[in-house]
C-alpha atoms as a PDB file:
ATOM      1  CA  UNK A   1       4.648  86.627 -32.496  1.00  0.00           C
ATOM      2  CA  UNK A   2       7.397  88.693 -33.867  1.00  0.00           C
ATOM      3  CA  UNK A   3      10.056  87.663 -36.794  1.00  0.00           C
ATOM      4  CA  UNK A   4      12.877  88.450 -33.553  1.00  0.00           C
ATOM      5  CA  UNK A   5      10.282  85.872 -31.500  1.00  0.00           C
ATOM      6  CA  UNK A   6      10.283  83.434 -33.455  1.00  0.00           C
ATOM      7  CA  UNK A   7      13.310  83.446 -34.511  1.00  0.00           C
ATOM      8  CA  UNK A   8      14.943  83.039 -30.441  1.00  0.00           C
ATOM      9  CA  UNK A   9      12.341  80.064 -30.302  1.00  0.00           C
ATOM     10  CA  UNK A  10      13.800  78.638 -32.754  1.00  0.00           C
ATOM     11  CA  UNK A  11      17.135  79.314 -32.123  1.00  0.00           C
ATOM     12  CA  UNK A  12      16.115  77.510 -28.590  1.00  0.00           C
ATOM     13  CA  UNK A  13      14.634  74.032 -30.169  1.00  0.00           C
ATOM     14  CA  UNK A  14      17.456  73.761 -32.902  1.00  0.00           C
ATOM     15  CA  UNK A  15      19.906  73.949 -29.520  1.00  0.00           C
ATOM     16  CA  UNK A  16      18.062  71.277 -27.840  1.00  0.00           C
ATOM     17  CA  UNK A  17      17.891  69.168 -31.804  1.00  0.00           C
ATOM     18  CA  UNK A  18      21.845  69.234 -32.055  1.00  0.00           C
ATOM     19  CA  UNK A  19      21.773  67.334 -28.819  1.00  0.00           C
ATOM     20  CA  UNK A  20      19.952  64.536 -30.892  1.00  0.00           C
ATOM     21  CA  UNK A  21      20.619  62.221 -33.990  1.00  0.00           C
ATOM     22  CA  UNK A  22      17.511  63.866 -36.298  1.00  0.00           C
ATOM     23  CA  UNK A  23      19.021  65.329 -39.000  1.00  0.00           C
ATOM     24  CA  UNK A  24      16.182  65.663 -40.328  1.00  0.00           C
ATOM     25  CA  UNK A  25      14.681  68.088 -37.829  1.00  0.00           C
ATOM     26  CA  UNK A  26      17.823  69.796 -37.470  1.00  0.00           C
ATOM     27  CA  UNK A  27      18.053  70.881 -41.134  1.00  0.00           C
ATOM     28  CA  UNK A  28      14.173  71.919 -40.975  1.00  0.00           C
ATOM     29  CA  UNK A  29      14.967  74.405 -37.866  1.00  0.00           C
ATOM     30  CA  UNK A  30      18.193  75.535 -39.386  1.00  0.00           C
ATOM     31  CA  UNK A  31      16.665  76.954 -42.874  1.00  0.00           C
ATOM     32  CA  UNK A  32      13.768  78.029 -40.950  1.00  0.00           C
ATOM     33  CA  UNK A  33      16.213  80.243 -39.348  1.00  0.00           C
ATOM     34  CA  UNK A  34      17.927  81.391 -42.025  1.00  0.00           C
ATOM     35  CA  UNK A  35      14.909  82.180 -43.566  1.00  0.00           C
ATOM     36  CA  UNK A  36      14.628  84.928 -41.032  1.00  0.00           C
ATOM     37  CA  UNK A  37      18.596  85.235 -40.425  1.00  0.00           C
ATOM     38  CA  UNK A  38      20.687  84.192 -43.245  1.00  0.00           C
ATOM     39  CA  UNK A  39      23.965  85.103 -41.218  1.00  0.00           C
ATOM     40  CA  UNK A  40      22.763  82.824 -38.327  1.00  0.00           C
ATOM     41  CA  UNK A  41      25.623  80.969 -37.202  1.00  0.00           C
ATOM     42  CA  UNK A  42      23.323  78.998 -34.812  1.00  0.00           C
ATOM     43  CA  UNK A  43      21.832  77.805 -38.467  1.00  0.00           C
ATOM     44  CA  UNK A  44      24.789  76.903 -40.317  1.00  0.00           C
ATOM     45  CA  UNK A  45      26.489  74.761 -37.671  1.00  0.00           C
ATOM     46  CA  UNK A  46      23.254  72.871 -37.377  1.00  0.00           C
ATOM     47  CA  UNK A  47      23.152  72.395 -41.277  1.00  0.00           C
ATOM     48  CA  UNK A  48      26.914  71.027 -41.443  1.00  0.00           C
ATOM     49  CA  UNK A  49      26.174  69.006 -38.545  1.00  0.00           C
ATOM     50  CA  UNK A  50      23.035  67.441 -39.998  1.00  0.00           C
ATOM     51  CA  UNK A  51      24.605  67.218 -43.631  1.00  0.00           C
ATOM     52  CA  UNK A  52      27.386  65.274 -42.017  1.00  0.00           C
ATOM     53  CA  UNK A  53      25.309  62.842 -39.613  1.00  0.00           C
ATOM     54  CA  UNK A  54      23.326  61.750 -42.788  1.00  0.00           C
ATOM     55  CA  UNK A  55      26.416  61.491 -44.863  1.00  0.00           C
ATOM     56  CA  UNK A  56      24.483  64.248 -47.658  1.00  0.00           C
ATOM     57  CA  UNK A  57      28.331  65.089 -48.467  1.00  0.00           C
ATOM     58  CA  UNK A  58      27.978  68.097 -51.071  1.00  0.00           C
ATOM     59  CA  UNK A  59      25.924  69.774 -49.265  1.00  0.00           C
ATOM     60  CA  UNK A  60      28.327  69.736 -46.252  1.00  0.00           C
ATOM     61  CA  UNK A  61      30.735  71.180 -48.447  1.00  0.00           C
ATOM     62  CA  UNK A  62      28.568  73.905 -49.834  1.00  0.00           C
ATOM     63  CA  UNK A  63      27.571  74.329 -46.117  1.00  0.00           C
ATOM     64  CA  UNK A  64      31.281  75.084 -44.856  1.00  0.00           C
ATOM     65  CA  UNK A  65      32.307  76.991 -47.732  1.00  0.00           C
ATOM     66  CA  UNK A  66      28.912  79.241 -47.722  1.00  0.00           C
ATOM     67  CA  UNK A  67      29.786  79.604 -43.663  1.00  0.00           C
ATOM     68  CA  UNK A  68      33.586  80.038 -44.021  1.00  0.00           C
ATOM     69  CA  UNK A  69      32.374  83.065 -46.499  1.00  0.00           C
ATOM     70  CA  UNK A  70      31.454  85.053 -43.251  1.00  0.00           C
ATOM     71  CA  UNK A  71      33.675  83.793 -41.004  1.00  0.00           C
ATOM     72  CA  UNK A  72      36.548  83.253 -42.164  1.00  0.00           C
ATOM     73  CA  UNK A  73      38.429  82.917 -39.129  1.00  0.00           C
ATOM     74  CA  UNK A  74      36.398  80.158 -37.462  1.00  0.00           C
ATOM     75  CA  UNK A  75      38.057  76.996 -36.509  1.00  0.00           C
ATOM     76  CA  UNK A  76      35.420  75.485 -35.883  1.00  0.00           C
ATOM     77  CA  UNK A  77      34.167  75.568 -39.562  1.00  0.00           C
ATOM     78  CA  UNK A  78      37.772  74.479 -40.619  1.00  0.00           C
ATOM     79  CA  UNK A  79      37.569  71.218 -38.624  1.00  0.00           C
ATOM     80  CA  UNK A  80      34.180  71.131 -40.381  1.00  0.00           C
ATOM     81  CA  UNK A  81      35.749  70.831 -43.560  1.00  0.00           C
ATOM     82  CA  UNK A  82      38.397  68.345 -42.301  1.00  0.00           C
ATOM     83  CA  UNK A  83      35.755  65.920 -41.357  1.00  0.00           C
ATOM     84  CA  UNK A  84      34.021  66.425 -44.842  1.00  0.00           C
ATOM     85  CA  UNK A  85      37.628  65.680 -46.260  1.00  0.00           C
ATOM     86  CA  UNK A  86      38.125  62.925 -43.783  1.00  0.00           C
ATOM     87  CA  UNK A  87      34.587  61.400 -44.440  1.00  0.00           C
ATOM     88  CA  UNK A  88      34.966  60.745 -48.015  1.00  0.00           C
ATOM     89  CA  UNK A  89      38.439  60.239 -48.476  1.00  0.00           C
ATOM     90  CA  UNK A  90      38.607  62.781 -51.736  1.00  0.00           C
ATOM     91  CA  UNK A  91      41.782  64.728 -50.762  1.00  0.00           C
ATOM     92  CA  UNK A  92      43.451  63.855 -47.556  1.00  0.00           C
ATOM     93  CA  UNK A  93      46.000  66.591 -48.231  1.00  0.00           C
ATOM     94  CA  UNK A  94      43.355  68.938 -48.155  1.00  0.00           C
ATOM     95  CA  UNK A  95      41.720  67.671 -45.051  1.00  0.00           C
ATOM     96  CA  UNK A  96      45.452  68.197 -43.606  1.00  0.00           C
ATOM     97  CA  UNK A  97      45.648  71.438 -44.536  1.00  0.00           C
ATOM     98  CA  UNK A  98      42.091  72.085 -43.415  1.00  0.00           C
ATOM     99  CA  UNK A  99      42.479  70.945 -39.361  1.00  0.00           C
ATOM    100  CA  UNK A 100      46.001  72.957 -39.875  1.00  0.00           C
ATOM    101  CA  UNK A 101      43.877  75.982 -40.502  1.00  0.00           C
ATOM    102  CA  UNK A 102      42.261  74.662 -37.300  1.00  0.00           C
ATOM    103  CA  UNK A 103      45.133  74.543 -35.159  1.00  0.00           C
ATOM    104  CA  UNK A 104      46.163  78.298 -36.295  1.00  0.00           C
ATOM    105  CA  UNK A 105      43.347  79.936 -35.332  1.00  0.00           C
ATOM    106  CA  UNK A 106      43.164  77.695 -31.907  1.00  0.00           C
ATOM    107  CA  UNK A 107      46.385  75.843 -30.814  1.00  0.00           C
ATOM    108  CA  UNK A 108      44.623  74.530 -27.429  1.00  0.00           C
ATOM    109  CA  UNK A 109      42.066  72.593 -28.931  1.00  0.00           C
ATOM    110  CA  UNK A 110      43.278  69.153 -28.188  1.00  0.00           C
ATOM    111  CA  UNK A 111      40.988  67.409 -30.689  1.00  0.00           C
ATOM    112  CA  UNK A 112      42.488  69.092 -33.377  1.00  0.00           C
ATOM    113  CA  UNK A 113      46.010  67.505 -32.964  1.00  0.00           C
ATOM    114  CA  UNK A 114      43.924  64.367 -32.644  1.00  0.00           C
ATOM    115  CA  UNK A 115      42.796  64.902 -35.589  1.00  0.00           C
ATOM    116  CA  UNK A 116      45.431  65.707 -37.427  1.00  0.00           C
ATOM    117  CA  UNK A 117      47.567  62.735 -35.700  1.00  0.00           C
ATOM    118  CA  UNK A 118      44.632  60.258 -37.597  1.00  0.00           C
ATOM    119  CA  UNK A 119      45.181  61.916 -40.993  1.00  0.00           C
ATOM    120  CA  UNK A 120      49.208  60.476 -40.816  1.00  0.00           C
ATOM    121  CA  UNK A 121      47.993  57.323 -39.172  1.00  0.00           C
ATOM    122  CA  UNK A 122      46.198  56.850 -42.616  1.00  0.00           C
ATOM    123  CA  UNK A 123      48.676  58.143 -44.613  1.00  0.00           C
ATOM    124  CA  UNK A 124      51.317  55.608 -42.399  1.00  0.00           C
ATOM    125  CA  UNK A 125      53.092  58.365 -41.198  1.00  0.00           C
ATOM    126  CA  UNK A 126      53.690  57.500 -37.354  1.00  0.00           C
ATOM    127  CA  UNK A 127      55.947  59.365 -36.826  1.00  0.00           C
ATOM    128  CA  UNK A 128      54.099  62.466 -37.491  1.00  0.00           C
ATOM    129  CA  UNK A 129      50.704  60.836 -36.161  1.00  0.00           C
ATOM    130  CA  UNK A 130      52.256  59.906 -32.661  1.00  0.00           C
ATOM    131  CA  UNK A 131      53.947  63.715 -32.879  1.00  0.00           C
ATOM    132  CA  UNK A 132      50.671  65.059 -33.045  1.00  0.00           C
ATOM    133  CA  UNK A 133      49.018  62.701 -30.827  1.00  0.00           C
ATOM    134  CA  UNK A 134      51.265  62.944 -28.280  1.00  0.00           C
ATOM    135  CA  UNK A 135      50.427  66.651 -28.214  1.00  0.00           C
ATOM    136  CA  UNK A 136      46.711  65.902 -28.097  1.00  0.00           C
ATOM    137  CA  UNK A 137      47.214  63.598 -24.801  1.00  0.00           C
ATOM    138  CA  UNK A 138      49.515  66.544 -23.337  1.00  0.00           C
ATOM    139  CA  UNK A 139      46.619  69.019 -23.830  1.00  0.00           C
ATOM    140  CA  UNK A 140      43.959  66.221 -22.422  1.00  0.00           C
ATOM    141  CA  UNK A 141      45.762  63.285 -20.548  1.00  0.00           C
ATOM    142  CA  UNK A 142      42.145  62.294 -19.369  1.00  0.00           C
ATOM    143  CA  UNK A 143      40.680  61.489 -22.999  1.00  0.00           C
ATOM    144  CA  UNK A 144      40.852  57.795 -23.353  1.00  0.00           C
ATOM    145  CA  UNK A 145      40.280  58.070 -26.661  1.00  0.00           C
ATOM    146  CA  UNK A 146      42.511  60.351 -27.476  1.00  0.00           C
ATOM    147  CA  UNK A 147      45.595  57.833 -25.705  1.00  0.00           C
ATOM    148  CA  UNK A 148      44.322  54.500 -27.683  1.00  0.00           C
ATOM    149  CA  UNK A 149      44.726  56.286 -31.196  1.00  0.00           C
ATOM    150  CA  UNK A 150      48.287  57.161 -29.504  1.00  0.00           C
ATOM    151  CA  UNK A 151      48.484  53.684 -28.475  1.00  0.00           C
ATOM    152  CA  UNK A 152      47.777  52.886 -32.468  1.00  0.00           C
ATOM    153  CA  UNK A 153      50.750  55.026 -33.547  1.00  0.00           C
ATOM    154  CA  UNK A 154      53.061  53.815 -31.242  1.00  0.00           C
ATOM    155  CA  UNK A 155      52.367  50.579 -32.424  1.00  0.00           C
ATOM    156  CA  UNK A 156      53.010  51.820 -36.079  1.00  0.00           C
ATOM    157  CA  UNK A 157      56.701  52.745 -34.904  1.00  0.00           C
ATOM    158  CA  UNK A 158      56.848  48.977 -33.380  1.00  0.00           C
ATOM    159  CA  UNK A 159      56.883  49.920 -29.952  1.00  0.00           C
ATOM    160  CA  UNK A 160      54.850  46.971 -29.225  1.00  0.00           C
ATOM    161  CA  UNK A 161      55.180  47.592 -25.163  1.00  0.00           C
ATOM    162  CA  UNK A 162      54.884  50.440 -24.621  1.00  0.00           C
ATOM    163  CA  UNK A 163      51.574  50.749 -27.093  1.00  0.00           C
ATOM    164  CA  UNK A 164      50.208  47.846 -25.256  1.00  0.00           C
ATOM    165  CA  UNK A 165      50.220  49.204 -22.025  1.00  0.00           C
ATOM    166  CA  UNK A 166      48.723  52.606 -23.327  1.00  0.00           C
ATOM    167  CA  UNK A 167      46.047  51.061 -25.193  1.00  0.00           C
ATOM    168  CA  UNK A 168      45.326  48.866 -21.852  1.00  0.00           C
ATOM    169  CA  UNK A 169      45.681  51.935 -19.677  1.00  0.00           C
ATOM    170  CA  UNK A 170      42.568  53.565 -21.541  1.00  0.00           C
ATOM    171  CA  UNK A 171      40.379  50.712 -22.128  1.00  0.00           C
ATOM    172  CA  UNK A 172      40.649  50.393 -18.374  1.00  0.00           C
ATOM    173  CA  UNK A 173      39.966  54.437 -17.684  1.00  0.00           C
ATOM    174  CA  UNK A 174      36.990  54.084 -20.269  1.00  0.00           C
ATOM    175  CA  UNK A 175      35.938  50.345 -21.214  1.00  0.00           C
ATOM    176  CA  UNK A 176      32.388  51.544 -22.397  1.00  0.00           C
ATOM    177  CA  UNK A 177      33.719  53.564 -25.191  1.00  0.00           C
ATOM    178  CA  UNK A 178      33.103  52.231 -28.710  1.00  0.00           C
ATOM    179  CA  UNK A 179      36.173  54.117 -30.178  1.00  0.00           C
ATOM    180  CA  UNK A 180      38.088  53.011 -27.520  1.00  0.00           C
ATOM    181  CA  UNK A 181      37.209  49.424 -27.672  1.00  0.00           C
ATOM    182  CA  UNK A 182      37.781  49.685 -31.944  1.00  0.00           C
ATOM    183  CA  UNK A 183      41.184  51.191 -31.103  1.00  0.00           C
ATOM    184  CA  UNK A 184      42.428  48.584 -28.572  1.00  0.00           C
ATOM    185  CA  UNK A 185      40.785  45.721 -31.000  1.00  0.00           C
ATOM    186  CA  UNK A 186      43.033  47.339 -33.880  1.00  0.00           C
ATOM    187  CA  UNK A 187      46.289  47.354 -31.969  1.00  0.00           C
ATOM    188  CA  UNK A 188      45.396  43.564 -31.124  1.00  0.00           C
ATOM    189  CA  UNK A 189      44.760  42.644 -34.396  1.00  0.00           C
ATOM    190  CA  UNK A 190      47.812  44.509 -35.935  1.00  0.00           C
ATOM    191  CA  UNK A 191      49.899  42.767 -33.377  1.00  0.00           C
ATOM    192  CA  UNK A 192      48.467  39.001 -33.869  1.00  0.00           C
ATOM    193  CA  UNK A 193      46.504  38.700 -30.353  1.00  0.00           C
ATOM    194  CA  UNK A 194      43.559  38.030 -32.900  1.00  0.00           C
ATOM    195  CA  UNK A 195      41.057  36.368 -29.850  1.00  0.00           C
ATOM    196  CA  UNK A 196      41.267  39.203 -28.171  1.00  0.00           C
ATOM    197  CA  UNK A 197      40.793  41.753 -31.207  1.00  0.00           C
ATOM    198  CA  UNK A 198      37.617  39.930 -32.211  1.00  0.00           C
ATOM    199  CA  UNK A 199      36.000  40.050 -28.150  1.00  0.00           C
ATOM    200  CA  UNK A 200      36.694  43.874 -28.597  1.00  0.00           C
ATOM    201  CA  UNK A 201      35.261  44.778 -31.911  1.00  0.00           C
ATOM    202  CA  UNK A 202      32.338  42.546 -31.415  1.00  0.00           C
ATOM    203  CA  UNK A 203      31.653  44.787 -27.655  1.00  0.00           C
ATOM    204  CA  UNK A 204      32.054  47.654 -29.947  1.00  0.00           C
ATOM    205  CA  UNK A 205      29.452  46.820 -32.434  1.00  0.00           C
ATOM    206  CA  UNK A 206      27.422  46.063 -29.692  1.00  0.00           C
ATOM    207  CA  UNK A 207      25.934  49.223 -29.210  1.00  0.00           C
ATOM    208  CA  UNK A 208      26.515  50.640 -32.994  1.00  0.00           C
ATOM    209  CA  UNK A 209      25.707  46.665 -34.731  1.00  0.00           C
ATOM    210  CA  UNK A 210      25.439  48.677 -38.267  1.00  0.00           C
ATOM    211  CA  UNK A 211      28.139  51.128 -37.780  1.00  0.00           C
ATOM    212  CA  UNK A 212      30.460  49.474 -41.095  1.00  0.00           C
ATOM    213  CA  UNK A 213      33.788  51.145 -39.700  1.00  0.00           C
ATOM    214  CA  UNK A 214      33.758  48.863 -36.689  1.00  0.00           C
ATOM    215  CA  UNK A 215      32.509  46.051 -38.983  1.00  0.00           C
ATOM    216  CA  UNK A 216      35.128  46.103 -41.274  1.00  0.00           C
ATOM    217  CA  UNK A 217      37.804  45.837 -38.572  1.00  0.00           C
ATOM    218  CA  UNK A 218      36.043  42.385 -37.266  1.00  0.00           C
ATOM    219  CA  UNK A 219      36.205  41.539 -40.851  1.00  0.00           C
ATOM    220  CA  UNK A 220      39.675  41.589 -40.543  1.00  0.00           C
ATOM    221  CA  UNK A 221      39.952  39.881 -38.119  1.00  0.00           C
ATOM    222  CA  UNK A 222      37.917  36.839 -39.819  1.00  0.00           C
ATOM    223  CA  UNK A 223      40.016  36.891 -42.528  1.00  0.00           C
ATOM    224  CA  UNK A 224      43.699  37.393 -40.259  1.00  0.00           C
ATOM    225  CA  UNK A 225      42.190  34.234 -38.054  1.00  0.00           C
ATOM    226  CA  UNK A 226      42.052  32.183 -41.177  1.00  0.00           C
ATOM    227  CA  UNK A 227      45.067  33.120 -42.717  1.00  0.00           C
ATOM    228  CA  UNK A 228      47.171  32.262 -39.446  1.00  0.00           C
ATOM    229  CA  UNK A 229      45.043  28.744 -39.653  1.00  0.00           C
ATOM    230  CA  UNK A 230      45.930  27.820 -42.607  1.00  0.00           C
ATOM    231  CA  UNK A 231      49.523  28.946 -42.601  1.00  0.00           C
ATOM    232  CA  UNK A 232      49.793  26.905 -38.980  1.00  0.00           C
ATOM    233  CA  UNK A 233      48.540  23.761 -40.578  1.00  0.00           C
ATOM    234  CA  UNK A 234      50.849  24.029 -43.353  1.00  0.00           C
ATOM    235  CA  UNK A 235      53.948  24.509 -40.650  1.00  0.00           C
ATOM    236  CA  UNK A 236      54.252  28.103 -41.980  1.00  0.00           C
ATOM    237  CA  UNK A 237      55.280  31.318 -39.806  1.00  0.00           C
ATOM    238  CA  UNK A 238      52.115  33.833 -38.898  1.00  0.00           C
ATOM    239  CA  UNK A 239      53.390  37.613 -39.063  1.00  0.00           C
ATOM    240  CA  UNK A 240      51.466  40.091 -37.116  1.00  0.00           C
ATOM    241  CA  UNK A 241      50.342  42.408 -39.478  1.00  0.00           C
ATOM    242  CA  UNK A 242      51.894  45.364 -38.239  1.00  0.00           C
ATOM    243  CA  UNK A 243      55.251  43.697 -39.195  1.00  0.00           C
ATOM    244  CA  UNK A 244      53.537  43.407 -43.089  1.00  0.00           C
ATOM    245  CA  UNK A 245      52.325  46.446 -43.160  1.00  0.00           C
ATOM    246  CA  UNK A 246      55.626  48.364 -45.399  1.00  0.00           C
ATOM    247  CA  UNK A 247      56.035  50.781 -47.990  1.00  0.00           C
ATOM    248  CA  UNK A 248      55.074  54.331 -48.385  1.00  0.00           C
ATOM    249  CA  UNK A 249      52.714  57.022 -47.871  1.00  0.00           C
ATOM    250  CA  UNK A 250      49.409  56.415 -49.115  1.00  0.00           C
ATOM    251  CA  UNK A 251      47.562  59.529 -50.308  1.00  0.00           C
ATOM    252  CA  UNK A 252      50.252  62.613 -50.178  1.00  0.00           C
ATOM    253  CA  UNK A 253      53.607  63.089 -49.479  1.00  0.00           C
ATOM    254  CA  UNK A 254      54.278  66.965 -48.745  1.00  0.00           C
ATOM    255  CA  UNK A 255      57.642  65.953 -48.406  1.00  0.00           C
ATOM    256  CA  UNK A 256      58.022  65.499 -52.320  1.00  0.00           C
ATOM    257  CA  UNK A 257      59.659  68.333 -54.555  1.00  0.00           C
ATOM    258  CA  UNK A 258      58.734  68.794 -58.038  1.00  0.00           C
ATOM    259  CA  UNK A 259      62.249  68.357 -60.291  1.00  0.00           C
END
């Protein structure tokens, strides 16, 4: 077999390997390649993809910025770096700026404004995260997902309505999605229907039971369920908590001038 044979064999079962969740292969294929190609493409997105499923951070970012040396016009390695941003929380700004980069080099991609819309939902910027969502949706109206994190930032401007019937609208379109069901659960919680919040996460972590993103949010509403108990006995008001939720940015404010 020639270096060129092997090499398209390869190629062919690290394909088939990014279809799958072991990283483990994936990365074995992938420097096997790039032992015989080290400007395989092919071989880098399989390395980011594995460093990222098994959370080996550092070496994602070595991965992107090794990759972004040759291409530095890829979007797809720019999103790359957004989710390595994203993942660990280190510099939100810099994931920003990152799926920016994205959008630049590809405004139709709708996942990028999605993605983009979530960094100002963390930062508690809705009006910028519903901005960008709403663009998302316009480029995809049939992504479920994509509509519930709208759903979530429509909430966040305290348009309880109209977020409800969104968030309702895509749970309906898609009822087995995980994301979707976390989403709708979150808008639940944040608006006090706390029964229903807790039915939803727990069909969430149904199918992911260690996944601690979706674990956290039932958490929540533990605690939230609780609170509004012992406030009730006590003849005190509950407060959604998407009416407590004030004050300002969290991570970055690119709005801020240096004086």
């Amino acid at each position: 077999m020639t270096d060129q044979d092997e090499l398209l064999q390869l190629e062919q079962t690290l394909t088939v390997l990014l279809e799958s969740h072991r990283a483990d292969l994936i990365l074995e294929k992938a420097h096997k390649i790039l032992a015989l190609d080290p400007h395989n493409r092919l071989a880098f997105i399989g390395l980011i993809i594995a460093y990222n499923r098994s959370q080996q951070y550092d070496l994602m970012l070595q991965a992107c910025r090794d990759a972004l040396a040759l291409w530095p016009d890829d979007d797809w390695l720019y999103h790359s770096l957004y989710l390595y941003y994203l993942n660990t929380g280190v510099d939100y700004l810099k994931g920003k700026e990152a799926i920016e980069k994205a959008i630049e080099l590809n405004p139709s991609n709708a996942r990028y404004y999605r993605d983009l819309g979530e960094i100002y939902l963390i930062n508690r910027e809705a009006d910028r995260a519903v901005k960008h969502l709403g663009k998302a949706v316009e480029l995809a109206p049939d992504n479920a997902e994509f509509r519930s994190r709208l759903a979530l930032g429509l909430l966040r401007q305290h348009k309880v309505d109209e977020s409800m019937k969104m968030a309702e609208g895509a749970l309906k379109d898609d009822p087995s999605d995980n994301e979707v069901l976390d989403t709708t659960g979150l808008i639940y919680a944040l608006a006090g229907e706390l029964e229903k919040a807790e039915n939803l996460f727990k069909s969430a972590l149904r199918d992911r039971p260690t996944y601690q993103y979706f674990q956290k949010h039932l958490d929540l509403v533990f605690r939230e369920k609780s609170d509004k108990e012992s406030r009730m006995t006590r003849g005190m008001r509950y407060t959604p908590l998407y009416l407590r939720h004030k004050g300002g940015k969290l991570h970055f404010d690119e709005d801020a001038t240096n004086v």
